[in-house]
N, C-alpha and C. Protein backbone atom coordinates (compact mmCIF):
# COMPACT_ATOMS: atom_id res chain seq x y z
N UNK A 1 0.84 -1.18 0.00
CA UNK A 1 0.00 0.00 0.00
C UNK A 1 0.89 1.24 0.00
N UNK A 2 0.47 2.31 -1.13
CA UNK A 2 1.45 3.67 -1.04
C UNK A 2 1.07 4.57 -0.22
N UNK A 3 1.97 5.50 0.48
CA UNK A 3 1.64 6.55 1.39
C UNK A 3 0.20 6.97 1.13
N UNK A 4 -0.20 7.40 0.20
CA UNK A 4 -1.57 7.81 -0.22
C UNK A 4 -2.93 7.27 0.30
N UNK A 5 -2.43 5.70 -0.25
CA UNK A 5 -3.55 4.61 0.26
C UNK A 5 -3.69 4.73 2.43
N UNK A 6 -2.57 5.03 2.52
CA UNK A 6 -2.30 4.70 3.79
C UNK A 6 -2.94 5.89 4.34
N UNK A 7 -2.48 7.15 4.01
CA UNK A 7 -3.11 8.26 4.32
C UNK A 7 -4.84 8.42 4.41
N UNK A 8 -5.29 8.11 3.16
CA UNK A 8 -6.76 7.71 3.08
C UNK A 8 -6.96 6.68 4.06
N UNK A 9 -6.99 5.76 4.14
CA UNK A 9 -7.10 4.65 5.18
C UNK A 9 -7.07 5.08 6.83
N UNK A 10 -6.50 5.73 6.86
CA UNK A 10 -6.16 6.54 8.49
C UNK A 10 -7.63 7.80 8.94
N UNK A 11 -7.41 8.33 7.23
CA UNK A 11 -8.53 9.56 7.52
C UNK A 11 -9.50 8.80 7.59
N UNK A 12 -9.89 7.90 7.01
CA UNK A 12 -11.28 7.05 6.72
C UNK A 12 -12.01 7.01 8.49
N UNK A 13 -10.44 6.44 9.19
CA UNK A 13 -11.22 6.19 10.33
C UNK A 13 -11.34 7.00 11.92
N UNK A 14 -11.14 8.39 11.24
CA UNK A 14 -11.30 9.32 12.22
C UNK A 14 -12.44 9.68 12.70
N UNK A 15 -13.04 10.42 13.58
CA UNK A 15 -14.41 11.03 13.87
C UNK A 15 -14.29 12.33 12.81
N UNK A 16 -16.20 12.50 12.95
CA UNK A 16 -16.13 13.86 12.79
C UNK A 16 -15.06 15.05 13.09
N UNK A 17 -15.05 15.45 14.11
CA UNK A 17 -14.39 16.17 14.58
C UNK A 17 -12.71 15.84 14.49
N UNK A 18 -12.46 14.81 14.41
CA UNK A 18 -10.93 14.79 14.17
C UNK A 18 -11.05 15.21 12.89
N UNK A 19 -11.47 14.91 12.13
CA UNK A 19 -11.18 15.27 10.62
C UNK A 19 -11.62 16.44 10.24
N UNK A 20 -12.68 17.41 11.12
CA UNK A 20 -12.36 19.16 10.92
C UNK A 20 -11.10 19.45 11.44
N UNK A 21 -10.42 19.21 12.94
CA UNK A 21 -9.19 19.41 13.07
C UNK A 21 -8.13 19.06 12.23
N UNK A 22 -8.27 18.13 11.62
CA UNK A 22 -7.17 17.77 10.74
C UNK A 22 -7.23 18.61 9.35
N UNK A 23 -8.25 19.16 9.03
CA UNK A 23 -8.56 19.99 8.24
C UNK A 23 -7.94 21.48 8.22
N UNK A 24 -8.48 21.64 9.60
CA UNK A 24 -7.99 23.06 10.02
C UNK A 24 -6.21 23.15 9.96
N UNK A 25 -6.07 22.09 10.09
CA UNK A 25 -4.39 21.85 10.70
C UNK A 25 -4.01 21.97 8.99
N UNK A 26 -4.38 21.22 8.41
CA UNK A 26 -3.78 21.17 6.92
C UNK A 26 -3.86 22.41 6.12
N UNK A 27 -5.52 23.39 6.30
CA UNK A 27 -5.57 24.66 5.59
C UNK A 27 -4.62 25.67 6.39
N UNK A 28 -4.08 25.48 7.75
CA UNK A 28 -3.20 26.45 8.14
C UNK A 28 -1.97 26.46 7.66
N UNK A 29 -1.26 24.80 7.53
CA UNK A 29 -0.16 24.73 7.10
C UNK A 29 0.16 25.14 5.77
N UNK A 30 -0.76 25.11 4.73
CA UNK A 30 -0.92 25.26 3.01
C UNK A 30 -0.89 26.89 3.45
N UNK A 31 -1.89 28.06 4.10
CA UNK A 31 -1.50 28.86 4.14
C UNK A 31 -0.14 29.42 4.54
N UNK A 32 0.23 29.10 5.61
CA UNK A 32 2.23 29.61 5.96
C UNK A 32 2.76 29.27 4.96
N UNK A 33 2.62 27.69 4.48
CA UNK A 33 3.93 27.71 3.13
C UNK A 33 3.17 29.06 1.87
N UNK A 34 2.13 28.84 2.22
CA UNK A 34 2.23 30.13 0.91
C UNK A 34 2.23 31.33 0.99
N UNK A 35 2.13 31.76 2.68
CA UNK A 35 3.04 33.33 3.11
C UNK A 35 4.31 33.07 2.80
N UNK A 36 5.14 32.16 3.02
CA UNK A 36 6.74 31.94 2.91
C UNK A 36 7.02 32.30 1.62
N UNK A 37 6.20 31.50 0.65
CA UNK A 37 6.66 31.53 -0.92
C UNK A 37 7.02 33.10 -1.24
N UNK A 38 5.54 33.85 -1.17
CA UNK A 38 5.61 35.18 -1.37
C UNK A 38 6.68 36.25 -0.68
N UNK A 39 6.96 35.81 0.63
CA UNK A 39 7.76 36.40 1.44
C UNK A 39 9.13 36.47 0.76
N UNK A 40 9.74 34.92 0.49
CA UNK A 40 10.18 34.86 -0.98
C UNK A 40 10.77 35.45 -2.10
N UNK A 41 9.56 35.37 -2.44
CA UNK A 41 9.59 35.91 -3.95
C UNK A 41 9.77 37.34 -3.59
N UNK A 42 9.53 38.11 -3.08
CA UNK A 42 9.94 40.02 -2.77
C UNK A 42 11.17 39.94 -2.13
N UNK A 43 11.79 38.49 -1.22
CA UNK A 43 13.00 39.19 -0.48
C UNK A 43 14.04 38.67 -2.51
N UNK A 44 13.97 37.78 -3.01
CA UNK A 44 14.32 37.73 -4.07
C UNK A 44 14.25 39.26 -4.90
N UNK A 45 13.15 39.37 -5.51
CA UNK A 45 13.33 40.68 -5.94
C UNK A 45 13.58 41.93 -5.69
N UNK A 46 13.64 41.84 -4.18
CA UNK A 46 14.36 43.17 -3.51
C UNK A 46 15.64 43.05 -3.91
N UNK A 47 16.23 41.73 -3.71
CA UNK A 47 17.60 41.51 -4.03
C UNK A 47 18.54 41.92 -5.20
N UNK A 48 17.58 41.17 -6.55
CA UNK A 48 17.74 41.60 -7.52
C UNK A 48 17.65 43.28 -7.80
N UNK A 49 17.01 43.74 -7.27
CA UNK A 49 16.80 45.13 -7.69
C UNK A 49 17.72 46.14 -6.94
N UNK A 50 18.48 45.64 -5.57
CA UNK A 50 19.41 45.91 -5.32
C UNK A 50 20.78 45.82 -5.96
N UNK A 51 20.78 44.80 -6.60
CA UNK A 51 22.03 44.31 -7.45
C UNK A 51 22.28 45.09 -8.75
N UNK A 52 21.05 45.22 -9.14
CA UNK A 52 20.66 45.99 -10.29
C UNK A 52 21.28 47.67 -10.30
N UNK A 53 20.98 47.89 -9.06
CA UNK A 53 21.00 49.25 -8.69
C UNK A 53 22.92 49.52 -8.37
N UNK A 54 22.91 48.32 -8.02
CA UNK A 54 24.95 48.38 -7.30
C UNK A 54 25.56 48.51 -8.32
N UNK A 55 24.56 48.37 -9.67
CA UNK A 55 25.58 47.84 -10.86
C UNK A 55 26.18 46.76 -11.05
N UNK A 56 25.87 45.34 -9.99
CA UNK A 56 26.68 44.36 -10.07
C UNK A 56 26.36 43.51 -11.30
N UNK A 57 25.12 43.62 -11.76
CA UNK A 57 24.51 42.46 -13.02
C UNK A 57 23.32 43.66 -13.58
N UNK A 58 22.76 43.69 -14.90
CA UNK A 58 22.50 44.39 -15.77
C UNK A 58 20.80 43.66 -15.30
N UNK A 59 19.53 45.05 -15.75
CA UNK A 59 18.33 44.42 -15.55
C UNK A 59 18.29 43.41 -16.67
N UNK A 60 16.72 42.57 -16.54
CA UNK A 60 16.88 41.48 -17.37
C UNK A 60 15.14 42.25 -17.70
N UNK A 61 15.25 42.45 -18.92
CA UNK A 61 13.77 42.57 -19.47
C UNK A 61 13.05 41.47 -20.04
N UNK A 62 12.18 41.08 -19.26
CA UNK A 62 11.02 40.19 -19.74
C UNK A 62 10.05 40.58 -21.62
N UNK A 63 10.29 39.47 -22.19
CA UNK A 63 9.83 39.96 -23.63
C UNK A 63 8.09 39.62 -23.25
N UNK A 64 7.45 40.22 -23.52
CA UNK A 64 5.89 40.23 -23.46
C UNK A 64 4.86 39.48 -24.79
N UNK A 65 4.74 38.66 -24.55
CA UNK A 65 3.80 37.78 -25.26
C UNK A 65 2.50 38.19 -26.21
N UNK A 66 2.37 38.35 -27.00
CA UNK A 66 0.99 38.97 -27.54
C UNK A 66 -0.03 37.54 -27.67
């Protein structure tokens, strides 16, 4: 049986209520990793745009798609 099966199999046999908590627990964790990402992605482009600014590496222009 793969993690998956096993995972299902476990939730199957929770209560009600364990499985809103486990819910709650899972939509909190999906939210932080996706404050982190973003948090991220701006300390990245602060970076870059600092670098940019030092003169250390040249901007990079994105070509725009029609």
């Amino acid at each position: 049986m793969g993690k998956i099966e096993e995972a299902g199999s476990g939730l199957r046999k929770l209560s009600h209520g364990q499985l809103r908590k486990t819910r709650e627990s899972l939509d909190d964790f999906i939210k932080k990793q996706s404050q982190l990402t973003v948090e991220f992605g701006s300390l990245i482009q602060r970076s870059q745009h600092d670098d940019i600014a030092a003169g250390k590496v040249a901007p990079v222009h994105e070509l725009k798609r029609s």
